[in-house]
Structure formats: C-alpha cells, structure tokens
Protein backbone atom coordinates (compact mmCIF):
# COMPACT_ATOMS: atom_id res chain seq x y z
CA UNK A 1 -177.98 32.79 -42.10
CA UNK A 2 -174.98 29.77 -42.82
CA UNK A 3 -174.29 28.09 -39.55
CA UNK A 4 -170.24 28.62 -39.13
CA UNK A 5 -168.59 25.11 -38.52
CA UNK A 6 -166.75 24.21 -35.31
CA UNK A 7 -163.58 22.36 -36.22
CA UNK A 8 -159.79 21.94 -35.25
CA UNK A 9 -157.09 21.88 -37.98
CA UNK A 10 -157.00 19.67 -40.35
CA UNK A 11 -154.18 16.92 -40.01
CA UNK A 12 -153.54 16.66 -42.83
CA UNK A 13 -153.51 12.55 -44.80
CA UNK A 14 -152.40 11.25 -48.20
CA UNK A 15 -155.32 11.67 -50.72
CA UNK A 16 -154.29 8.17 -52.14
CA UNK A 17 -156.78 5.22 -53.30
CA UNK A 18 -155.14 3.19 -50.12
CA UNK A 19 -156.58 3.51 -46.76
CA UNK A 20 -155.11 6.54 -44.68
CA UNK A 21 -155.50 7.36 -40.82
CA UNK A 22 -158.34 9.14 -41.47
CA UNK A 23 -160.30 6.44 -43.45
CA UNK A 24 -159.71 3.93 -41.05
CA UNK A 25 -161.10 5.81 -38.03
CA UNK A 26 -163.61 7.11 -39.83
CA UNK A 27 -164.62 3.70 -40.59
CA UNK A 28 -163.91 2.38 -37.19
CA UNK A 29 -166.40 5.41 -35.50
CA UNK A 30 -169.17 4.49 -37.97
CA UNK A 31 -169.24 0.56 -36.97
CA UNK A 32 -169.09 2.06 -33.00
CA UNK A 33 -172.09 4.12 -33.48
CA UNK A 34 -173.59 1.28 -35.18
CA UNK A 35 -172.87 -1.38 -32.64
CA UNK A 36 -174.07 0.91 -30.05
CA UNK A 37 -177.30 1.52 -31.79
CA UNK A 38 -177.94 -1.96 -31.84
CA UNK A 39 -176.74 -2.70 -28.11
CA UNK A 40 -178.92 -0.29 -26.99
CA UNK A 41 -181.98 -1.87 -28.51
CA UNK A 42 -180.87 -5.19 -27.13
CA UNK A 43 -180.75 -3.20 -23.81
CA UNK A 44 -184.72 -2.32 -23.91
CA UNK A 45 -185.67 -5.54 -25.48
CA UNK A 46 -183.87 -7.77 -22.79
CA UNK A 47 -185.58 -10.00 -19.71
CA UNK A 48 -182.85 -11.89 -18.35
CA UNK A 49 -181.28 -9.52 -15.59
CA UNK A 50 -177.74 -11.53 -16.23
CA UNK A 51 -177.98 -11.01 -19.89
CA UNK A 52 -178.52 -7.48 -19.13
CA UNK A 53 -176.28 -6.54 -16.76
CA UNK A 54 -173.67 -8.22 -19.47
CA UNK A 55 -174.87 -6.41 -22.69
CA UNK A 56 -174.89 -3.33 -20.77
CA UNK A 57 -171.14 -3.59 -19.82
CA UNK A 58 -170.36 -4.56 -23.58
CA UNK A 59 -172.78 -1.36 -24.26
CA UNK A 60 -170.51 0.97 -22.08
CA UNK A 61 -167.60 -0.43 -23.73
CA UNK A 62 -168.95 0.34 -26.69
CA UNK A 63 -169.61 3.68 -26.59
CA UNK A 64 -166.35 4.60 -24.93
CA UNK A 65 -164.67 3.54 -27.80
CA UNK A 66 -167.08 5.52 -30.08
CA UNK A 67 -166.28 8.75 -28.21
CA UNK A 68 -162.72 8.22 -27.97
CA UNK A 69 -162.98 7.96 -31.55
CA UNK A 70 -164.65 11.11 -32.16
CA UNK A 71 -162.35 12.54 -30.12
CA UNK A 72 -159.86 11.60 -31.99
CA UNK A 73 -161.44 12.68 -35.49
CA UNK A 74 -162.80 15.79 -34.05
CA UNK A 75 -158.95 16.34 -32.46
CA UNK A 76 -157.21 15.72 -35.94
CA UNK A 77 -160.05 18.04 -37.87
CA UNK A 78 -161.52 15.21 -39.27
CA UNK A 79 -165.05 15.80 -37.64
CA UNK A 80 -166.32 18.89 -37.91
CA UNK A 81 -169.76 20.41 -36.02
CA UNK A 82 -172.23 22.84 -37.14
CA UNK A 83 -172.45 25.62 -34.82
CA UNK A 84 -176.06 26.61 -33.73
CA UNK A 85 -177.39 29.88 -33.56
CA UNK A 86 -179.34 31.12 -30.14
CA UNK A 87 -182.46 31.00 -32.52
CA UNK A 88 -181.76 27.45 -33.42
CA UNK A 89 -180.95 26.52 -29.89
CA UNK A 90 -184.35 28.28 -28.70
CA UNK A 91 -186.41 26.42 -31.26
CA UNK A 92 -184.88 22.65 -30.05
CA UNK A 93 -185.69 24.16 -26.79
CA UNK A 94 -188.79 24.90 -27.16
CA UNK A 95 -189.43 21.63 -29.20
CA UNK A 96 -188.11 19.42 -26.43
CA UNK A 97 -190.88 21.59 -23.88
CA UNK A 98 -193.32 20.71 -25.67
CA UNK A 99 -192.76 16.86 -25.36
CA UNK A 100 -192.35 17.14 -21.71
CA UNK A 101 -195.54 18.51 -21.32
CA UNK A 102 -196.69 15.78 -22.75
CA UNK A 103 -196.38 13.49 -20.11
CA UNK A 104 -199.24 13.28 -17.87
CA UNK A 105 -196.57 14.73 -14.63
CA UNK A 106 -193.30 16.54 -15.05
C-alpha cells in the first residue's frame, strides 16, 4: 500500500540557479535541526549547572526557530509528511511497548 502524503499547496518559487524563498529556508531549517542536535548533546554531556541552565535557553531558542521554520515550509507546501496507516501506527506502537517493558519498573 503507498502511504498518501500530507501537504499544503505548493507556493509556488522561481526554478532559477539563484537562491529562492524556498532554498533559503530550507537551508535555514536544516542548520536549526542541526544546531539543535548538537545543543542537545551538550545538554546531557554538561556539569556546570550555570553552563546548563544557559545552553538550555540557547537550546529552546533553538528549536523554536526550527519549528517556526517548518511551519513555515510545511505552510508554503514546501515540507511535505508521509501519512501513516493504522497498521503502521500499531507496529511503532507496539515497538515503543516493547522498550518500555524493558525497564526494570514502568
């Protein structure tokens, strides 16, 4: 079965070899989710409480940005989702079970 996509219209840009909206956000979303992936290993790794507390503000920042840029993307059609089927949802489900019970109490 072909997962249908979940997507706004496209806006659409100029398919020119200069920059267009699109590029640039698209650009600007992948450093976010970069920077946040990086902040948020900081984060675990970090013993000074100050440092922490500071990182974790930059963090937040961060990753508002990134979602306000998806937003954005997904808003304009630029981003689009695949759209999961119950029997897809019931197997990530039941995946995600299984690691809880993992634990020694849940």
């Amino acid at each position: 079965m072909q997962a249908s996509k979940v997507q706004n219209p496209e806006t659409p840009v100029e398919k020119t070899p200069q920059l267009n909206d699109r590029d640039i956000i698209n650009d600007f979303l992948a450093t976010e989710k970069y920077m946040t992936n990086g902040y948020s290993t900081a984060l675990n790794e970090c013993s000074n409480h100050t440092y922490y507390e500071n990182l974790l503000q930059i963090f937040t920042e961060t990753q508002n940005q990134q979602r306000h840029l998806y937003n954005l993307m997904f808003k304009n059609g630029w981003y689009s989702l695949d759209q999961a089927d119950q029997q897809q949802i019931n197997q990530a489900a039941e995946q995600f079970t299984g690691y809880l019970n993992q634990f020694p109490t849940h």
